[in-house]
Protein backbone atom coordinates (compact mmCIF):
# COMPACT_ATOMS: atom_id res chain seq x y z
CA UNK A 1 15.94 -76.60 54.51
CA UNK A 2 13.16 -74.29 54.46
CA UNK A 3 13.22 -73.44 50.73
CA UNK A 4 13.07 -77.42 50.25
CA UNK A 5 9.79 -77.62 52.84
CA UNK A 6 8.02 -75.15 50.99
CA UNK A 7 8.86 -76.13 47.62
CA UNK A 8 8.07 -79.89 48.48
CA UNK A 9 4.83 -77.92 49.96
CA UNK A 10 3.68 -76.15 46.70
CA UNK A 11 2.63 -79.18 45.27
CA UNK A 12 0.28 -80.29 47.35
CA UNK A 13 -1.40 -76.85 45.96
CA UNK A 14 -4.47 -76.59 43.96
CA UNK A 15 -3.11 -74.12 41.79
CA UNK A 16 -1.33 -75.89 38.36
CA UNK A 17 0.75 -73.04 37.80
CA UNK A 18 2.05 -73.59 41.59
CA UNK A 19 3.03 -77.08 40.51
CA UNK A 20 4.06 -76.50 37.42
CA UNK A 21 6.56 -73.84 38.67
CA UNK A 22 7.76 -76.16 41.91
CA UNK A 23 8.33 -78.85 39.47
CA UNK A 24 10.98 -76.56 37.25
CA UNK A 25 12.75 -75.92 40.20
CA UNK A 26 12.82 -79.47 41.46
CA UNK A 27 14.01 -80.68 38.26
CA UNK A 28 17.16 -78.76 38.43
CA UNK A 29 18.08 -79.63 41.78
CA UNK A 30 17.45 -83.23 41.23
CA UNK A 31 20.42 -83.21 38.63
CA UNK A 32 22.73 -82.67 41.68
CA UNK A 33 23.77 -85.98 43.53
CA UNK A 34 24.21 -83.81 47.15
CA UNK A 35 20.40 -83.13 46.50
CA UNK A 36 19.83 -86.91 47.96
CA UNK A 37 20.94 -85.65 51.37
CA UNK A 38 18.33 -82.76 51.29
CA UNK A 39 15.93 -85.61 50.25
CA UNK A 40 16.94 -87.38 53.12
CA UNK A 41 16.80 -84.42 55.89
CA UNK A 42 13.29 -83.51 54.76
CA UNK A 43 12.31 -87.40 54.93
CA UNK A 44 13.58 -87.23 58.12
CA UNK A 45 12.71 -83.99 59.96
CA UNK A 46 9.80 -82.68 58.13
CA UNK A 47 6.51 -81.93 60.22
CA UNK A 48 4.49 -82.16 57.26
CA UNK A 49 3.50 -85.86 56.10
CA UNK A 50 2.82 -85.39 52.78
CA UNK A 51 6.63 -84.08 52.63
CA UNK A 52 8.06 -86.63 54.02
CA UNK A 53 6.48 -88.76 51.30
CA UNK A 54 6.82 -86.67 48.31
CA UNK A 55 10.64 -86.67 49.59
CA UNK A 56 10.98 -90.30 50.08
CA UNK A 57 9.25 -90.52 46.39
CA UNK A 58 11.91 -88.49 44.86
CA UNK A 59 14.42 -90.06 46.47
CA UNK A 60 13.58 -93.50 45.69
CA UNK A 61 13.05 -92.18 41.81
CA UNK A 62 16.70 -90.53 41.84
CA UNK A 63 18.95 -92.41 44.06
CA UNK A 64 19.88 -95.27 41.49
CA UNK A 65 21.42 -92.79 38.94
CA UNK A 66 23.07 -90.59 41.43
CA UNK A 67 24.25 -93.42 44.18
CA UNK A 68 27.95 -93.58 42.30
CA UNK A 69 28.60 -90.21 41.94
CA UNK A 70 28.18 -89.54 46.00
CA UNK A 71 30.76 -89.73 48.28
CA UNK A 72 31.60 -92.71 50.33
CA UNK A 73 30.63 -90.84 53.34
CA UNK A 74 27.34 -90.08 51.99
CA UNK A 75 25.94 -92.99 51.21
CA UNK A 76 26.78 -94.63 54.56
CA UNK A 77 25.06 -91.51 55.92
CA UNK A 78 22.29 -92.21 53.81
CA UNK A 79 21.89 -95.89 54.67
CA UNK A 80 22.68 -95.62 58.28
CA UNK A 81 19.85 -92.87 58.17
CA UNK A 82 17.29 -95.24 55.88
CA UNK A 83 17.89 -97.97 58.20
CA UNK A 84 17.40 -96.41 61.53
CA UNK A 85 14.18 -95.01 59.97
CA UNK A 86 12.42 -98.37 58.80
């Protein structure tokens, strides 16, 4: 959870390299469908604002592809914890 905060975190940087080298990482964790419930926890717990929204970005952007490939008790997790949230 705290490798996720601080590489949601490095973008907000000034330094492209920073992003640049967040956004390799991010890519290859956003291949994995459990990476929607990290999403989630971060949207959820982070004290950071600009987390929470970057994570609630991503998630938005990924969940459609991955939302089949999750398991059954995910995704009520994940809209039970998207609902109490609005």
């Amino acid at each position: 959870a705290a490798q996720l905060e601080a590489l949601l975190g490095r973008f907000m940087q000034a330094s492209s390299s920073e992003v640049r080298s967040a956004e390799a990482k991010l890519d290859a964790a956003l291949g994995k469908p459990a990476f929607m419930l990290d999403l989630l926890e971060r949207l959820r717990t982070s004290p950071a604002a600009q987390v929470r929204q970057l994570a609630a970005v991503l998630m938005r952007r990924r969940i459609g592809s991955h939302w089949k490939r999750l398991p059954a008790a995910s995704t009520e997790h994940i809209k039970r914890s998207l609902l109490a949230h609005l």
